[in-house]
Protein backbone atom coordinates (compact mmCIF):
# COMPACT_ATOMS: atom_id res chain seq x y z
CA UNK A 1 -14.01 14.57 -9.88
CA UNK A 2 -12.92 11.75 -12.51
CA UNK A 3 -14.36 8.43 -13.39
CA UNK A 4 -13.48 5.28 -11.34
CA UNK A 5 -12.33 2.24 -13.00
CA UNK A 6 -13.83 -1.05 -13.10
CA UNK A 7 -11.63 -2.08 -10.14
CA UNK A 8 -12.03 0.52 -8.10
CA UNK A 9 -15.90 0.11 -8.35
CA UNK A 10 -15.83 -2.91 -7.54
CA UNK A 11 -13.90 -2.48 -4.19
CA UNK A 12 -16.24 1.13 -3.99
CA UNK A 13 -19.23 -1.61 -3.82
CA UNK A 14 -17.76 -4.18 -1.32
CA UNK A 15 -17.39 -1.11 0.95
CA UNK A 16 -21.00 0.04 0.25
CA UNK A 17 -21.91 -3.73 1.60
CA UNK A 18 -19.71 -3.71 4.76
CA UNK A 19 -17.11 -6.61 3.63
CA UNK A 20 -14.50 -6.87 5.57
CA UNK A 21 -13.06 -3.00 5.99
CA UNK A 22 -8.93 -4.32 6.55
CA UNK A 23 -9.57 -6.85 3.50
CA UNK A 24 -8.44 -4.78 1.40
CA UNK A 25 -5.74 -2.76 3.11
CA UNK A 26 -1.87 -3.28 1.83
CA UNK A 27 0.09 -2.91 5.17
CA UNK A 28 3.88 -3.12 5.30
CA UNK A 29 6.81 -2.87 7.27
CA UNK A 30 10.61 -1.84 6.64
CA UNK A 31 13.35 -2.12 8.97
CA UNK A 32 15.72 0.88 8.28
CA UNK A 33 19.11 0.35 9.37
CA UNK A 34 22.23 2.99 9.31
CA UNK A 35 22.44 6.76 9.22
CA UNK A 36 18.46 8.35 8.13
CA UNK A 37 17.72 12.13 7.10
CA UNK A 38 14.22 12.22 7.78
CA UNK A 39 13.55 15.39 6.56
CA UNK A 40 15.26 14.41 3.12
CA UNK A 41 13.16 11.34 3.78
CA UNK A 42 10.09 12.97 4.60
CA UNK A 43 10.56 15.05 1.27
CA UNK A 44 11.40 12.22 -1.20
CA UNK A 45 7.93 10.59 -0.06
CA UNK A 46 5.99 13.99 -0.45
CA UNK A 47 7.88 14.09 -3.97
CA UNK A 48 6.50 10.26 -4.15
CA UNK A 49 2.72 11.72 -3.21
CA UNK A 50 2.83 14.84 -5.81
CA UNK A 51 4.45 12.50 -8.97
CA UNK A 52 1.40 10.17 -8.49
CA UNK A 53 -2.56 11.43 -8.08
CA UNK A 54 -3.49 7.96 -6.73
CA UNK A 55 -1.46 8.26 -3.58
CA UNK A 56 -4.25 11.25 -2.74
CA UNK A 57 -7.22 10.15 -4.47
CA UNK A 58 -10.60 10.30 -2.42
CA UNK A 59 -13.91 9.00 -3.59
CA UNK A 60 -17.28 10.53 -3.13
CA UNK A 61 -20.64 9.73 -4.75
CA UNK A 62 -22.11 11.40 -7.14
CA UNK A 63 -25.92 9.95 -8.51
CA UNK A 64 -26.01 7.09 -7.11
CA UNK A 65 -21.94 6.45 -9.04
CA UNK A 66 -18.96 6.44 -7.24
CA UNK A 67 -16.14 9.10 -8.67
CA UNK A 68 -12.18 10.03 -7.69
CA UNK A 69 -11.57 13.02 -6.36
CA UNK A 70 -7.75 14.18 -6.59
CA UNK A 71 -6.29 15.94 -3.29
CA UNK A 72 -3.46 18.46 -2.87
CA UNK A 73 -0.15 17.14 -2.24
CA UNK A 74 -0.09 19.09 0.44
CA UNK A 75 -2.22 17.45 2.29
CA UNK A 76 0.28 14.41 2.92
CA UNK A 77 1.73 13.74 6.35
CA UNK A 78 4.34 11.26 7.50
CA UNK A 79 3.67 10.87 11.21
CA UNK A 80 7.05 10.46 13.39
CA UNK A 81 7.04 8.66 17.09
CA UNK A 82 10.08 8.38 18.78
CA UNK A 83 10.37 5.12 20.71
CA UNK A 84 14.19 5.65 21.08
CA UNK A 85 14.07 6.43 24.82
CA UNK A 86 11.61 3.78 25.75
CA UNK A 87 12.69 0.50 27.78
CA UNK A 88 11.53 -1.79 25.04
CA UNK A 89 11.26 0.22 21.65
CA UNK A 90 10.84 -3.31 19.61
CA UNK A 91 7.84 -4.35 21.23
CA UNK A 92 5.97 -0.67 21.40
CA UNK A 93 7.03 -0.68 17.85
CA UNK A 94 5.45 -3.89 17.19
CA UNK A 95 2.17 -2.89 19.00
CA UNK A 96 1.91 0.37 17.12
CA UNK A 97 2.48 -2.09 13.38
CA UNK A 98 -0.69 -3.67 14.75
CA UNK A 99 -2.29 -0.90 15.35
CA UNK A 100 -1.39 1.33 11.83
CA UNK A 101 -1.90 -2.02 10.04
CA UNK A 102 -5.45 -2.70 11.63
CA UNK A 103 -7.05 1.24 11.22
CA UNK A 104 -9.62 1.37 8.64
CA UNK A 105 -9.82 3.57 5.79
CA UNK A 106 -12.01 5.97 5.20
CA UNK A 107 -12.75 6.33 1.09
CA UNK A 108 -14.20 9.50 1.23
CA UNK A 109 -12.20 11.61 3.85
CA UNK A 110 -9.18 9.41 3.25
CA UNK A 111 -6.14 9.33 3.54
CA UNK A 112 -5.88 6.37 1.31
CA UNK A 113 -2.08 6.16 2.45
CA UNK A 114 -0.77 6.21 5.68
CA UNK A 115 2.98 6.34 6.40
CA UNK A 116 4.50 6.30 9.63
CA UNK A 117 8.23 6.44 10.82
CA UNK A 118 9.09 4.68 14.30
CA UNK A 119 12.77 5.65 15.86
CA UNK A 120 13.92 2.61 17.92
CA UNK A 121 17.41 4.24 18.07
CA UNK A 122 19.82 6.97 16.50
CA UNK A 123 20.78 4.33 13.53
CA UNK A 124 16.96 1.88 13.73
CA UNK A 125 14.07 3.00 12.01
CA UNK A 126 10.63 0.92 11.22
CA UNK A 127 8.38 2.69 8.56
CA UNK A 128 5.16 1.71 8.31
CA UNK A 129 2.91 2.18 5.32
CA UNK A 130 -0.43 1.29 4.40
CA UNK A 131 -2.79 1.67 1.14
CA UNK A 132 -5.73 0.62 0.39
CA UNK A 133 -6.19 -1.42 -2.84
CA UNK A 134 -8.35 1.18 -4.55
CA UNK A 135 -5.51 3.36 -5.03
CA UNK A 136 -2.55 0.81 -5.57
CA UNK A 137 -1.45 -2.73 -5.70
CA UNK A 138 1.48 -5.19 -4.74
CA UNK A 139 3.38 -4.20 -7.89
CA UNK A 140 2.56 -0.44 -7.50
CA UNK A 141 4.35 -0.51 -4.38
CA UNK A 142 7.51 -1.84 -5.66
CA UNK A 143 7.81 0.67 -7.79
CA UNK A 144 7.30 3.26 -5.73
CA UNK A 145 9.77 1.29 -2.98
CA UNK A 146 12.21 2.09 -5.82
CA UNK A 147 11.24 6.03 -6.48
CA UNK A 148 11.33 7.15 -3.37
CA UNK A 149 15.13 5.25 -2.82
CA UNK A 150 16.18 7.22 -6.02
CA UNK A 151 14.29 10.68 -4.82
CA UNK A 152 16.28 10.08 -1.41
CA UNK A 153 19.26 9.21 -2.21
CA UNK A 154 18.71 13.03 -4.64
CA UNK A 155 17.79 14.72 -2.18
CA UNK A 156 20.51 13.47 0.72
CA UNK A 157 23.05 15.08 -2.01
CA UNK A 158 21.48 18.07 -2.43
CA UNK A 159 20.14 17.08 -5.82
CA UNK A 160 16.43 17.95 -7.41
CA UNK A 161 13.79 15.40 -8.29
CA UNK A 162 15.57 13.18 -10.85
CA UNK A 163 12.35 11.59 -11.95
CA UNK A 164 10.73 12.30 -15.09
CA UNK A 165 7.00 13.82 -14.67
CA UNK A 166 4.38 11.24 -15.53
CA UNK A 167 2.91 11.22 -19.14
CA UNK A 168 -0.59 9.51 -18.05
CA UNK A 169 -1.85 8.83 -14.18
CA UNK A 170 -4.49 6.87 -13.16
CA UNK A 171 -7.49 8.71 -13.54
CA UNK A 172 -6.43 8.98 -17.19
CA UNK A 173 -6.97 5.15 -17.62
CA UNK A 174 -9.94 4.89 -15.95
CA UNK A 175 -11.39 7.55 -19.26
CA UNK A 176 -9.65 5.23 -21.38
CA UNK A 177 -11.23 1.43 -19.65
CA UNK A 178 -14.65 3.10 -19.75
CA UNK A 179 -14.74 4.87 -23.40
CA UNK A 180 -13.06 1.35 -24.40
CA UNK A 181 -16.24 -0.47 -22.89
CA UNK A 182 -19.20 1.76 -24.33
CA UNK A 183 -20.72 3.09 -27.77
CA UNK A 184 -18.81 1.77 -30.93
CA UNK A 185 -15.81 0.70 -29.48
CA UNK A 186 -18.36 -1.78 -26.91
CA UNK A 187 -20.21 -3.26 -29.93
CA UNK A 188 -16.82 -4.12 -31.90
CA UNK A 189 -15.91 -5.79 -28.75
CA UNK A 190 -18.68 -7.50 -28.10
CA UNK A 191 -18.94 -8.91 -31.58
CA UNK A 192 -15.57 -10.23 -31.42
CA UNK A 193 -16.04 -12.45 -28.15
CA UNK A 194 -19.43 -13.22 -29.23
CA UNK A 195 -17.56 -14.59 -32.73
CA UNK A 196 -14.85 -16.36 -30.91
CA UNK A 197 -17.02 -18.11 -28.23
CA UNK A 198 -20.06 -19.02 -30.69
CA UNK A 199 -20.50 -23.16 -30.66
């Protein structure tokens, strides 16, 4: 297990005091329209899960501290539900958006990331995805929005992984944030601001 981050501690302690538990989910919905391999699709967001330990981080506690604990990859699932034959796929798709979007989170168990495809016909597809903010944020999921378009549109033509492996991942700044705030590097710091905000 690695250490958290000041973030993540701080959401780790609004847990431990029952706020809210869906304040601090990141729910979203994307219509998919046209021709979908889901099993291409299904493997460019398992590439998405390996290239980044945050997507299956866990956290336990350890004295009293919380700490990151980084799953397998293969523990990811997408779940499928096939509304296609239904009378009224939009509104049982709806109902289960509610439903994905409004499940809590477990921190310790996890997963931290839930993805779910709905089939509302041949060429009509709603994913569903949710995170919580420990592991991610608005502009984390853009990003990954865009790798898991380039890893599909790979793997759709028969192509490898065309991303480059990640130099640094999360865990790595949370060493960096917490060295950064203790021992010499603390005092320098400290010095400064009290310097800069002295009457």
């Amino acid at each position: 297990d690695y250490a958290v981050s000041h973030s993540q501690r701080r959401l780790w302690m609004l847990e431990q005091l029952g706020v809210q538990p869906l304040a601090y989910s990141l729910p979203a919905a994307f219509l998919l329209e046209g021709p979908l391999d889901t099993r291409a699709f299904e493997r460019a967001l398992a590439a998405l899960v390996e290239r980044h330990e945050a997507l299956r981080t866990t956290f336990l506690e350890v004295n009293g501290e919380p700490r990151q604990r980084i799953q397998s990859a293969a523990t990811f699932r997408m779940e499928l539900i096939d509304l296609s034959q239904q009378s009224d796929p939009e509104s049982q798709a709806r109902q289960r958006a509610l439903e994905h979007a409004e499940q809590p989170f477990d921190l310790i168990n996890g997963p931290l990331l839930r993805v779910c495809l709905v089939t509302l016909a041949p060429l009509r597809h709603l994913l569903l995805v949710n995170l919580h903010h420990i592991i991610s944020d608005a502009w984390s999921v853009s990003l990954m929005v865009k790798e898991t378009v380039a890893l599909y549109r790979a793997f759709t033509r028969g192509n490898s992984n065309p991303l480059a492996p990640l130099g640094i991942h999360y865990k790595d700044f949370a060493a960096w944030q917490n060295a950064l705030l203790t021992g010499e590097s603390a005092r320098a710091h400290r010095e400064y601001w009290h310097a800069q905000l002295a009457p």
